[in-house]
C-alpha atoms as a PDB file:
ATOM      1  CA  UNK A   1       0.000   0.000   0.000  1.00  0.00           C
ATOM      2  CA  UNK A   2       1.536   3.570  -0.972  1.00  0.00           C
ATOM      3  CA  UNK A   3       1.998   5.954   1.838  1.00  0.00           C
ATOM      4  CA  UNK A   4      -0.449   8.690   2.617  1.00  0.00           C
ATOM      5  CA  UNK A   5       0.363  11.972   0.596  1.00  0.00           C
ATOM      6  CA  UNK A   6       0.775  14.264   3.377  1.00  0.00           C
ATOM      7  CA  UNK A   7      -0.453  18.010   3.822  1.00  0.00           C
ATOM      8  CA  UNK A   8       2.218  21.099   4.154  1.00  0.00           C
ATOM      9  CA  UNK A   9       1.384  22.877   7.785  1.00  0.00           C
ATOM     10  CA  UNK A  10       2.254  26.172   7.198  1.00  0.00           C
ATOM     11  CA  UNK A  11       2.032  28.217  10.551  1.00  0.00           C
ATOM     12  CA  UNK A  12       0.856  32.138  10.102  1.00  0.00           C
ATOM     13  CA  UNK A  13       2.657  33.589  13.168  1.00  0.00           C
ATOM     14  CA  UNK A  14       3.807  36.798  14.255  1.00  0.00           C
ATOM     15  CA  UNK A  15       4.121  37.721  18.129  1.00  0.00           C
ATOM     16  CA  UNK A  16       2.755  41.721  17.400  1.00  0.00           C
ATOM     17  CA  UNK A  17      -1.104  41.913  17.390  1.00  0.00           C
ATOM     18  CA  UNK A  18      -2.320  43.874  14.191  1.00  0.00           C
ATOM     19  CA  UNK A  19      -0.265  43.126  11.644  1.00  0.00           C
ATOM     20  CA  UNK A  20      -2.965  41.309   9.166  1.00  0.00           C
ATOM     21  CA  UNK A  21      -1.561  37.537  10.626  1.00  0.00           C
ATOM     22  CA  UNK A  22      -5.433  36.305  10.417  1.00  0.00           C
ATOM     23  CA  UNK A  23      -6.843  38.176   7.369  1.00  0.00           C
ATOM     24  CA  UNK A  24      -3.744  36.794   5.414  1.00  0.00           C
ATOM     25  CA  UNK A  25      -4.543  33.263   7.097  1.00  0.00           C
ATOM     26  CA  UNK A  26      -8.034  32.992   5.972  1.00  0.00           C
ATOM     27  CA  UNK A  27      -7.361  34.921   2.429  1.00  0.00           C
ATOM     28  CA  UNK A  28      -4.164  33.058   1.411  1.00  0.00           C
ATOM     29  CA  UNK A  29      -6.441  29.493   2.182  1.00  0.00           C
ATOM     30  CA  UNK A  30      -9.038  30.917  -0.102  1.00  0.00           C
ATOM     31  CA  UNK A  31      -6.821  31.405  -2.546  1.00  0.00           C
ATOM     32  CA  UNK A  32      -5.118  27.975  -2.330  1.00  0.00           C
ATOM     33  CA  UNK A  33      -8.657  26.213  -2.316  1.00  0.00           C
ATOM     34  CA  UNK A  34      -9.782  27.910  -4.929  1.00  0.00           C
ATOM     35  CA  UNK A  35      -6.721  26.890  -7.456  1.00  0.00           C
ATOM     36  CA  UNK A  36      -7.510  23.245  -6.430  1.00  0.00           C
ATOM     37  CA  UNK A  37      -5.686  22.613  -3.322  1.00  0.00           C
ATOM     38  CA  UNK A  38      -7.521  20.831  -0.128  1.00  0.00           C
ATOM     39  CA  UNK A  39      -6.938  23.053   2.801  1.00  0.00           C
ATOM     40  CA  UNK A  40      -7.430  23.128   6.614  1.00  0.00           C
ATOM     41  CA  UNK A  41      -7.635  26.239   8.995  1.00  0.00           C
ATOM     42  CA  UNK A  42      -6.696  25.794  12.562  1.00  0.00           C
ATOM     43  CA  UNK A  43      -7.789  28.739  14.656  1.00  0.00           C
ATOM     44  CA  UNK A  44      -5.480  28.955  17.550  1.00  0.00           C
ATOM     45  CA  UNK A  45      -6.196  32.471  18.578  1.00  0.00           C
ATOM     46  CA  UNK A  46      -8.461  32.366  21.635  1.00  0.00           C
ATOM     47  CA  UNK A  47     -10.401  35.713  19.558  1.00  0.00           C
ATOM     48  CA  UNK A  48     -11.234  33.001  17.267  1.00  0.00           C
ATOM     49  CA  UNK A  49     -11.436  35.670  14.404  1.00  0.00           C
ATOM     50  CA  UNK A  50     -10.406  33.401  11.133  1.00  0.00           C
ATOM     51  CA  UNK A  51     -13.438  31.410  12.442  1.00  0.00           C
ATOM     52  CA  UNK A  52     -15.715  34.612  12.551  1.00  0.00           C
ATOM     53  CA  UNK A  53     -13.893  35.561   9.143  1.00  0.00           C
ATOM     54  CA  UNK A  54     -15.213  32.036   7.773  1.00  0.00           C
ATOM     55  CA  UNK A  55     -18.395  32.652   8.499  1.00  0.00           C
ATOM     56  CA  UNK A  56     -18.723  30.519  11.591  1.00  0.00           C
ATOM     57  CA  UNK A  57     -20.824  31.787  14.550  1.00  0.00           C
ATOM     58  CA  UNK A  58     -19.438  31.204  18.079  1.00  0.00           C
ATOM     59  CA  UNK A  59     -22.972  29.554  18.760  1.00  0.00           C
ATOM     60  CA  UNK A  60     -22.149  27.036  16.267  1.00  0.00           C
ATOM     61  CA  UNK A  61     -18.315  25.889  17.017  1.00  0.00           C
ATOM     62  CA  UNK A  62     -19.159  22.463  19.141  1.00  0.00           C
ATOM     63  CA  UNK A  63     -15.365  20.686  19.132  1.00  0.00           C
ATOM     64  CA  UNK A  64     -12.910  23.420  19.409  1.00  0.00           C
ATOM     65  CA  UNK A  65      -8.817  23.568  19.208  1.00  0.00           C
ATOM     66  CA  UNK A  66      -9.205  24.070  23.045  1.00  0.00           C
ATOM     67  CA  UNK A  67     -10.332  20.266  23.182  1.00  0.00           C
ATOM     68  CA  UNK A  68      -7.921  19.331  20.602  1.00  0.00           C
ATOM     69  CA  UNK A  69      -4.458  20.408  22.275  1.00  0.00           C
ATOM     70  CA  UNK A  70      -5.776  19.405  25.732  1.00  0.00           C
ATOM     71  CA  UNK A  71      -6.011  15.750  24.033  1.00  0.00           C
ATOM     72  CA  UNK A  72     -10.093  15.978  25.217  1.00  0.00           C
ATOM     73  CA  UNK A  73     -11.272  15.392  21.639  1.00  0.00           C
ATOM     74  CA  UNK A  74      -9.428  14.428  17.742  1.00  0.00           C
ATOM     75  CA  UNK A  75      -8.498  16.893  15.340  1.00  0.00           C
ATOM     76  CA  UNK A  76     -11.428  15.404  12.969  1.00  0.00           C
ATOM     77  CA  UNK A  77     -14.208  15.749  15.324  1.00  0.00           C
ATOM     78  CA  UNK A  78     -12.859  19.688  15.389  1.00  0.00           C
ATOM     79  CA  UNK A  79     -12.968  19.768  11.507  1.00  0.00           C
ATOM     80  CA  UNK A  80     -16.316  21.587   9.909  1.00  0.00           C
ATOM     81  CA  UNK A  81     -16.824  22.344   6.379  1.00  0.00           C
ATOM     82  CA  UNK A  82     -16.560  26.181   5.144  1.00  0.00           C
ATOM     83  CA  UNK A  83     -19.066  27.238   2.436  1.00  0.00           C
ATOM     84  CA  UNK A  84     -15.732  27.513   0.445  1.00  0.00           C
ATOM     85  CA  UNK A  85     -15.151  24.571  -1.934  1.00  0.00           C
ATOM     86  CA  UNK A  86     -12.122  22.721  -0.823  1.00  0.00           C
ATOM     87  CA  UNK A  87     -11.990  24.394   2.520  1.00  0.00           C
ATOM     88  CA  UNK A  88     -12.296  23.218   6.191  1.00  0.00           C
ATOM     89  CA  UNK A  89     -11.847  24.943   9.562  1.00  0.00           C
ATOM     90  CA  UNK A  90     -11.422  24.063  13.313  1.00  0.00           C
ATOM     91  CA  UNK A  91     -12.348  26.595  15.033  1.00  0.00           C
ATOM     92  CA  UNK A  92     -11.083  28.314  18.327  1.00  0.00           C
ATOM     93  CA  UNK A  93     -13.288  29.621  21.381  1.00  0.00           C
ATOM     94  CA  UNK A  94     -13.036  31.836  24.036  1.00  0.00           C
ATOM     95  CA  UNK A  95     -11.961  28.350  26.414  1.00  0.00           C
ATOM     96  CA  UNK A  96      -8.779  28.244  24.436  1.00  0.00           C
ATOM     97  CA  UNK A  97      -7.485  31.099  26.406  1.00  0.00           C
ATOM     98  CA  UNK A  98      -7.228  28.841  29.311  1.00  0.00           C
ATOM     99  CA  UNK A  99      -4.799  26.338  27.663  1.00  0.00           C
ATOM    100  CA  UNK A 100      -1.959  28.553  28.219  1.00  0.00           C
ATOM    101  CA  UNK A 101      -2.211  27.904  31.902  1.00  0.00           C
ATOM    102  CA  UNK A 102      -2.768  24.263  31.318  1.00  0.00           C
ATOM    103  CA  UNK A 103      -0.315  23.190  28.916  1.00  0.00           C
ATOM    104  CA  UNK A 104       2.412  24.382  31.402  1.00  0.00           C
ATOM    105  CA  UNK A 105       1.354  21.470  33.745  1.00  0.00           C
ATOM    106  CA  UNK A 106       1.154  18.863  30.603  1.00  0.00           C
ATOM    107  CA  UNK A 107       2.825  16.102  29.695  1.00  0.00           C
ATOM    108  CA  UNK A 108       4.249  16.498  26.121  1.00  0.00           C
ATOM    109  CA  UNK A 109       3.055  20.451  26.768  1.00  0.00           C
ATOM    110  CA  UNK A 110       5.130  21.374  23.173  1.00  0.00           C
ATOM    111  CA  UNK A 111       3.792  18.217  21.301  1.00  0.00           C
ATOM    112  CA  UNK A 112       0.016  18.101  21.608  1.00  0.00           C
ATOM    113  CA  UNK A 113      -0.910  20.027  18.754  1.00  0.00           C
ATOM    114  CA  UNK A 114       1.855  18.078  16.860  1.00  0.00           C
ATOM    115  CA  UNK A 115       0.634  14.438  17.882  1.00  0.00           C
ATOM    116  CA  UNK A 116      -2.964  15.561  16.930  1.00  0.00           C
ATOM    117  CA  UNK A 117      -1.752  16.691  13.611  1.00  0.00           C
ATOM    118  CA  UNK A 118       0.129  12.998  13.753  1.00  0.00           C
ATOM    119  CA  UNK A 119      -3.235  11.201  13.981  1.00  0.00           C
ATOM    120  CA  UNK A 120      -5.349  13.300  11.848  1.00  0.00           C
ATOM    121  CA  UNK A 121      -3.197  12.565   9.071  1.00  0.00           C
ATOM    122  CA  UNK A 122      -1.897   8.906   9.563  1.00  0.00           C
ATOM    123  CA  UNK A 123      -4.471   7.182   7.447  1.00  0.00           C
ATOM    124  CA  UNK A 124      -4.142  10.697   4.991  1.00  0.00           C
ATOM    125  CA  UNK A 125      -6.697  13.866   5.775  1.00  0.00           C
ATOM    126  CA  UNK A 126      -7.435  14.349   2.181  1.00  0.00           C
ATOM    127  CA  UNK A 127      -5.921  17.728   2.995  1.00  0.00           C
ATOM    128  CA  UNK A 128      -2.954  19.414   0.673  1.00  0.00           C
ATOM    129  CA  UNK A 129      -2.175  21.931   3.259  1.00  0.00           C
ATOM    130  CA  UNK A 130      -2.952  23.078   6.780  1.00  0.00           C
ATOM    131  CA  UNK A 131      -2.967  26.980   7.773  1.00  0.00           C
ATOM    132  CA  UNK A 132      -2.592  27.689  11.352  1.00  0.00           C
ATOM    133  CA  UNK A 133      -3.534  30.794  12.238  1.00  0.00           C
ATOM    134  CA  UNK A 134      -1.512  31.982  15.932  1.00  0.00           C
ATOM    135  CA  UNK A 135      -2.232  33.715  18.574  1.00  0.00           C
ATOM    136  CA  UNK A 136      -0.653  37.362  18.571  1.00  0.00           C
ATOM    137  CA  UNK A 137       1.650  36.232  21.419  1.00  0.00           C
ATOM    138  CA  UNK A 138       5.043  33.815  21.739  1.00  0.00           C
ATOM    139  CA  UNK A 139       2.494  31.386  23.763  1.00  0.00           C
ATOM    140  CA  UNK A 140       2.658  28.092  24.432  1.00  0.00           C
ATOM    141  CA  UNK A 141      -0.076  27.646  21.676  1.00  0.00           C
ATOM    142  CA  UNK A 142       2.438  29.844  19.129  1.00  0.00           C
ATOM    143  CA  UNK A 143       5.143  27.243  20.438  1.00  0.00           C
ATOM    144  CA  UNK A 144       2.555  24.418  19.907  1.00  0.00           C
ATOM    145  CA  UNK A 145       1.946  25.514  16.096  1.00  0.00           C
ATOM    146  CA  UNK A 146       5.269  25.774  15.676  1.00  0.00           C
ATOM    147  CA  UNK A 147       6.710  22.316  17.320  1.00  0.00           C
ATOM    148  CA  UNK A 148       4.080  21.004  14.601  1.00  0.00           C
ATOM    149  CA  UNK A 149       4.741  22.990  11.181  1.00  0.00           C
ATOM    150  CA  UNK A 150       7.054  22.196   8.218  1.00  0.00           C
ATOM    151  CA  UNK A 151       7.511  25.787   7.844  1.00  0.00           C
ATOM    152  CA  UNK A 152       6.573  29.745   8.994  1.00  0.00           C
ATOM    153  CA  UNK A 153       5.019  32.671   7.007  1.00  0.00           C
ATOM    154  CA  UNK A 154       5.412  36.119   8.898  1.00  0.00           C
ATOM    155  CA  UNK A 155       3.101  38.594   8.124  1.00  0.00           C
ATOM    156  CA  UNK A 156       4.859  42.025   8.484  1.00  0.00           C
ATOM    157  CA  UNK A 157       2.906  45.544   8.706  1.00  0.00           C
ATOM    158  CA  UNK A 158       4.723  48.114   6.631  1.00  0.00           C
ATOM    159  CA  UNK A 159       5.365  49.803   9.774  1.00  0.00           C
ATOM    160  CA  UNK A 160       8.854  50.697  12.132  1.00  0.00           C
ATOM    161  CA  UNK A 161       7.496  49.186  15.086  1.00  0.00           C
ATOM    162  CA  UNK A 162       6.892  46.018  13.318  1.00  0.00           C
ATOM    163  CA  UNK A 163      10.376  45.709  12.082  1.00  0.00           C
ATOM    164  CA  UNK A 164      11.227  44.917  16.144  1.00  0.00           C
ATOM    165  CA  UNK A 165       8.424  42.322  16.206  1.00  0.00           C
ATOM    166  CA  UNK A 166      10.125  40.703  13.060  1.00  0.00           C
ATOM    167  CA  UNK A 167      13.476  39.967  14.931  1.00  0.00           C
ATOM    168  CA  UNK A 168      11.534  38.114  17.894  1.00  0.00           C
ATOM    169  CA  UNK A 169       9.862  35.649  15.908  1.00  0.00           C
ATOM    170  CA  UNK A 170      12.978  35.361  13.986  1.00  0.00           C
ATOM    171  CA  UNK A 171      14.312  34.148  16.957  1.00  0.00           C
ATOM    172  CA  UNK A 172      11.939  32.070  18.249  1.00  0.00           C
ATOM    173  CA  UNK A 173      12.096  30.584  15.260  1.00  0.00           C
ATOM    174  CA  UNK A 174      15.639  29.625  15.570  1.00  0.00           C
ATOM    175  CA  UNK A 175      15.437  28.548  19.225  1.00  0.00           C
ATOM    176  CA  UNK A 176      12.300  25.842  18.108  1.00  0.00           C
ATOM    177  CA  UNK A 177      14.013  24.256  15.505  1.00  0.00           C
ATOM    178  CA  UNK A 178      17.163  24.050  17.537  1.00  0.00           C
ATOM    179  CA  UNK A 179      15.339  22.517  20.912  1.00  0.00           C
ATOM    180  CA  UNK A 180      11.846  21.335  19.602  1.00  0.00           C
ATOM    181  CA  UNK A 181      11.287  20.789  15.639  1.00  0.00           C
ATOM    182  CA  UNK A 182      14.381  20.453  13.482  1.00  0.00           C
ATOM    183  CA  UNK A 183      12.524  20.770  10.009  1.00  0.00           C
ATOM    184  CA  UNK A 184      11.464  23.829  10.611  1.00  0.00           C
ATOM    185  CA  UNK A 185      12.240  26.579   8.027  1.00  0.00           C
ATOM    186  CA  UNK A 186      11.058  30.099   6.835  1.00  0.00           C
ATOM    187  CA  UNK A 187       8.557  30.191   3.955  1.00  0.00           C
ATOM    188  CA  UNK A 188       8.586  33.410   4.059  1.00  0.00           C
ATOM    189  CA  UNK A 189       7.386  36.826   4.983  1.00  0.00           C
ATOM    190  CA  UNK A 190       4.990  39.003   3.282  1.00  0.00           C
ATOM    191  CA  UNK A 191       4.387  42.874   3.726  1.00  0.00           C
ATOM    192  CA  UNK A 192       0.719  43.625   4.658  1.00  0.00           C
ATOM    193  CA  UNK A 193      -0.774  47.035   5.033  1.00  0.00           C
ATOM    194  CA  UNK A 194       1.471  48.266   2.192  1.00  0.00           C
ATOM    195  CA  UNK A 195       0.580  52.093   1.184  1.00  0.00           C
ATOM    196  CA  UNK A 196       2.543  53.132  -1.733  1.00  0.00           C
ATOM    197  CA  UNK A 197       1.996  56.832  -1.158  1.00  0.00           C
ATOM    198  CA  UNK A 198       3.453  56.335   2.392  1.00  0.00           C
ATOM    199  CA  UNK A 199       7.417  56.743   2.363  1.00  0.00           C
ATOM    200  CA  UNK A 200       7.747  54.858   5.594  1.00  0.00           C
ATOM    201  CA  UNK A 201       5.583  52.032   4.266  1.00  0.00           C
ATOM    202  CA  UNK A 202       8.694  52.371   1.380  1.00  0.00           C
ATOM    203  CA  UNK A 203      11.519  52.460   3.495  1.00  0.00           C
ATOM    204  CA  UNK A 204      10.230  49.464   5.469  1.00  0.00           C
ATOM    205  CA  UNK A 205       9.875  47.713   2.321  1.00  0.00           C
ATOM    206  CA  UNK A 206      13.394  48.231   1.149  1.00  0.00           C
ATOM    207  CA  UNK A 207      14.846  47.273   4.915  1.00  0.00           C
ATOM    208  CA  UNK A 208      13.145  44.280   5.235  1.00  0.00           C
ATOM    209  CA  UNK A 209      14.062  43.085   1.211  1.00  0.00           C
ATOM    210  CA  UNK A 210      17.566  44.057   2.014  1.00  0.00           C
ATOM    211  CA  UNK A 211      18.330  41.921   5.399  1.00  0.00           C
ATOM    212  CA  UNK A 212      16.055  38.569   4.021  1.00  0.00           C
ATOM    213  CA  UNK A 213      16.631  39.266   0.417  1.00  0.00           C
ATOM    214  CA  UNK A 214      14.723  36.183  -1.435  1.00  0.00           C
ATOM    215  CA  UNK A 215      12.335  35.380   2.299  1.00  0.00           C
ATOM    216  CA  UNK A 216      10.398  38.076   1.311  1.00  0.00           C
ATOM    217  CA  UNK A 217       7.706  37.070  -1.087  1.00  0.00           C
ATOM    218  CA  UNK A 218       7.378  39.358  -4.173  1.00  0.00           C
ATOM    219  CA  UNK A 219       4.069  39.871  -3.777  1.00  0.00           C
ATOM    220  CA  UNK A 220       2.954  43.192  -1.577  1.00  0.00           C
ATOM    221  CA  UNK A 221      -0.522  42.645   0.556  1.00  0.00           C
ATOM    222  CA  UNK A 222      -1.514  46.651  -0.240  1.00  0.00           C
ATOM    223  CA  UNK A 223      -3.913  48.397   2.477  1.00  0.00           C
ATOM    224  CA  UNK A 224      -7.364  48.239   1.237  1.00  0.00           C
ATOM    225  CA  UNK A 225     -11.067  48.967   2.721  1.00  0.00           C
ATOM    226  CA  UNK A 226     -12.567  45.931   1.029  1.00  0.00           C
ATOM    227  CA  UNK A 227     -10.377  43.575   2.744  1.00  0.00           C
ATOM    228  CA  UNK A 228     -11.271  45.177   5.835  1.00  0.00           C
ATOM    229  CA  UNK A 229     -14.966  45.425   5.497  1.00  0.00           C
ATOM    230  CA  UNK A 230     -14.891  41.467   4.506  1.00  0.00           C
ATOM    231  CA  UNK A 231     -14.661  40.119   8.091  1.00  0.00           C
ATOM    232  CA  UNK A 232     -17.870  41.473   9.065  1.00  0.00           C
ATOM    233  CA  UNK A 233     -19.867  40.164   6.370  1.00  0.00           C
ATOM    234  CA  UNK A 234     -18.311  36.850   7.666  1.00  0.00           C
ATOM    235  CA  UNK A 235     -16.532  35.645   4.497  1.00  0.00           C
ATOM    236  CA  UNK A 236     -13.042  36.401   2.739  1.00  0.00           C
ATOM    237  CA  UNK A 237     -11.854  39.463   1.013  1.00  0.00           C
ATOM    238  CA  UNK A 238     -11.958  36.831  -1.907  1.00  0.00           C
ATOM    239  CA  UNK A 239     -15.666  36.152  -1.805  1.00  0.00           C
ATOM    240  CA  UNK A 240     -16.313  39.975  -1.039  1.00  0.00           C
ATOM    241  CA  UNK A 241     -14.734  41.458  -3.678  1.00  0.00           C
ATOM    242  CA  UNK A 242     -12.468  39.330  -5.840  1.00  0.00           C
ATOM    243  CA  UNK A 243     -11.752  42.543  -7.676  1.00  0.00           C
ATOM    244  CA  UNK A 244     -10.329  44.578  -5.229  1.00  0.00           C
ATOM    245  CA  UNK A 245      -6.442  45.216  -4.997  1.00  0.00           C
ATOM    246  CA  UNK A 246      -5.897  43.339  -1.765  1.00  0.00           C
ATOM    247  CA  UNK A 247      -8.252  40.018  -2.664  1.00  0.00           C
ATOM    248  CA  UNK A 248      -6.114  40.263  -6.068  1.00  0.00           C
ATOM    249  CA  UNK A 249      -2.753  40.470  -4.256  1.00  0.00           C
ATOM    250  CA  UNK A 250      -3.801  37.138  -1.817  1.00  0.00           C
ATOM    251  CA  UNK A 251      -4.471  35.510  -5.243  1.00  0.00           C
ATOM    252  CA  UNK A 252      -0.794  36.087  -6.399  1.00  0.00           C
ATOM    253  CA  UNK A 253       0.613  35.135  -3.129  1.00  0.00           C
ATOM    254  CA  UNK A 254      -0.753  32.019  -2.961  1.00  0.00           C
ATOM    255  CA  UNK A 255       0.713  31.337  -6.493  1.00  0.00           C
ATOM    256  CA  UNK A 256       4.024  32.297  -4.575  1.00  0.00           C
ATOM    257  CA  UNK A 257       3.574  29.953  -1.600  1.00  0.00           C
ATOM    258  CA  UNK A 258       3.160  26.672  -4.097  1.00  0.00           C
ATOM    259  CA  UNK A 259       5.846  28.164  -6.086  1.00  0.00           C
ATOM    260  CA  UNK A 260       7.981  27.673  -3.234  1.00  0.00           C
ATOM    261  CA  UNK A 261       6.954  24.498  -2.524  1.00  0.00           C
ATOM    262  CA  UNK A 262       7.591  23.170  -5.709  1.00  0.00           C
ATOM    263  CA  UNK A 263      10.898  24.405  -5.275  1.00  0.00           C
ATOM    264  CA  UNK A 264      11.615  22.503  -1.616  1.00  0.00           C
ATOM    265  CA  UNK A 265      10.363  19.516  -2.521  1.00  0.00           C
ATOM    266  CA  UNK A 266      12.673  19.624  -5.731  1.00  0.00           C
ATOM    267  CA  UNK A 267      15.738  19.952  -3.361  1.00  0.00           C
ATOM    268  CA  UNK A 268      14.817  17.827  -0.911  1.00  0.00           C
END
């Protein structure tokens, strides 16, 4: 019997709240999804807003990610259908915000999302990729997603502030694949809240492409209303508006991430 093909987890993480980490989560899956690719969200944010952003109600998330990393229930009884072909979500509530405090006390307190990824996927998910969206913290949960991803995408706000942020995760980076989960890599970081008129949003730009030269994707996430209106209409900037500049530049970062894919699994 051939092995399972088995899904990239790609964790969306950066420590600094703001900085588009969930919009880009939920956008970037539409746009895999919707090229053909079998994807799975996994809210880990205790504000469980990539599960409001696909269009599920708190009154209707039954088996949360809070009962998946606490071992309470399997990653497939957390799984729901989107109303987006190709798409499927476990969602977070507000009871994940108690995990933190838990997980310190647990046995294999790095590992749980990792072993439930492990069983979800040892007789094959179906799934081509997993998104994990983080919390907007280096939390246990953020070390959780981590200890279980093939690889990172940071989402960076054009902004100096954010340029500080991007050095801490950088880091934490490092220290989890040297202590925790060796395979580990960069897939890259993409500039969100871009403003082309703004010099600073410029200068950030041209900082960030110098010091990570090819890690930052070509593609520029460009502020936009529509993208920001789309959350409280409960679907993706995709589904809002597929015209708009920010649902067009998810589209062409998506073509990016497989791009790069394609390329690691060539060298590996």
């Amino acid at each position: 019997m051939s092995a399972q093909p088995q899904p990239r987890i790609l964790a969306i993480a950066n420590q600094k709240g703001g900085v588009g980490k969930t919009t880009t989560a939920i956008n970037l899956a539409t746009a895999l999804a919707a090229v053909g690719e079998k994807v799975g969200v996994i809210d880990l944010d205790p504000q469980g807003n990539a599960s409001t952003g696909l269009g599920l109600s708190p009154a209707d998330r039954g088996v949360t990610t809070y009962d998946v990393v606490m071992g309470r229930q399997r990653l497939d009884a957390a799984m729901v259908e989107t109303g987006i072909p190709g798409l499927s979500l476990a969602p977070a509530g507000v009871d994940l915000a108690g995990a933190e405090a838990e997980l310190l006390r647990a046995d294999r307190r790095h590992y749980r999302l990792a072993d439930a990824f492990a069983e979800f996927t040892a007789t094959g998910s179906g799934l081509t990729y997993i998104l994990i969206d983080c919390p907007p913290s280096l939390s246990m949960l953020t070390i959780n997603a981590l200890a279980a991803s093939h690889a990172v995408i940071i989402p960076l706000q054009c902004e100096f502030f954010a340029l500080e942020g991007l050095s801490q995760i950088m880091r934490t980076i490092s220290t989890v694949r040297e202590r925790i989960n060796p395979q580990l890599e960069l897939q890259g970081v993409v500039l969100t809240m871009h403003d082309r008129r703004n010099k600073l949003s410029q200068e950030v730009e041209n900082d960030v492409r110098a010091h990570l030269k090819d890690k930052v994707y070509r593609t520029v996430i460009p502020r936009n209303v529509r993208v920001s209106e789309a959350p409280s209409h409960g679907v993706p900037a995709l589904l809002y508006d597929l015209k708009c500049a920010g649902s067009r530049a998810y589209v062409r970062l998506a073509s990016e991430v497989i791009e790069r894919e394609r390329r690691a699994r060539k060298a590996a």
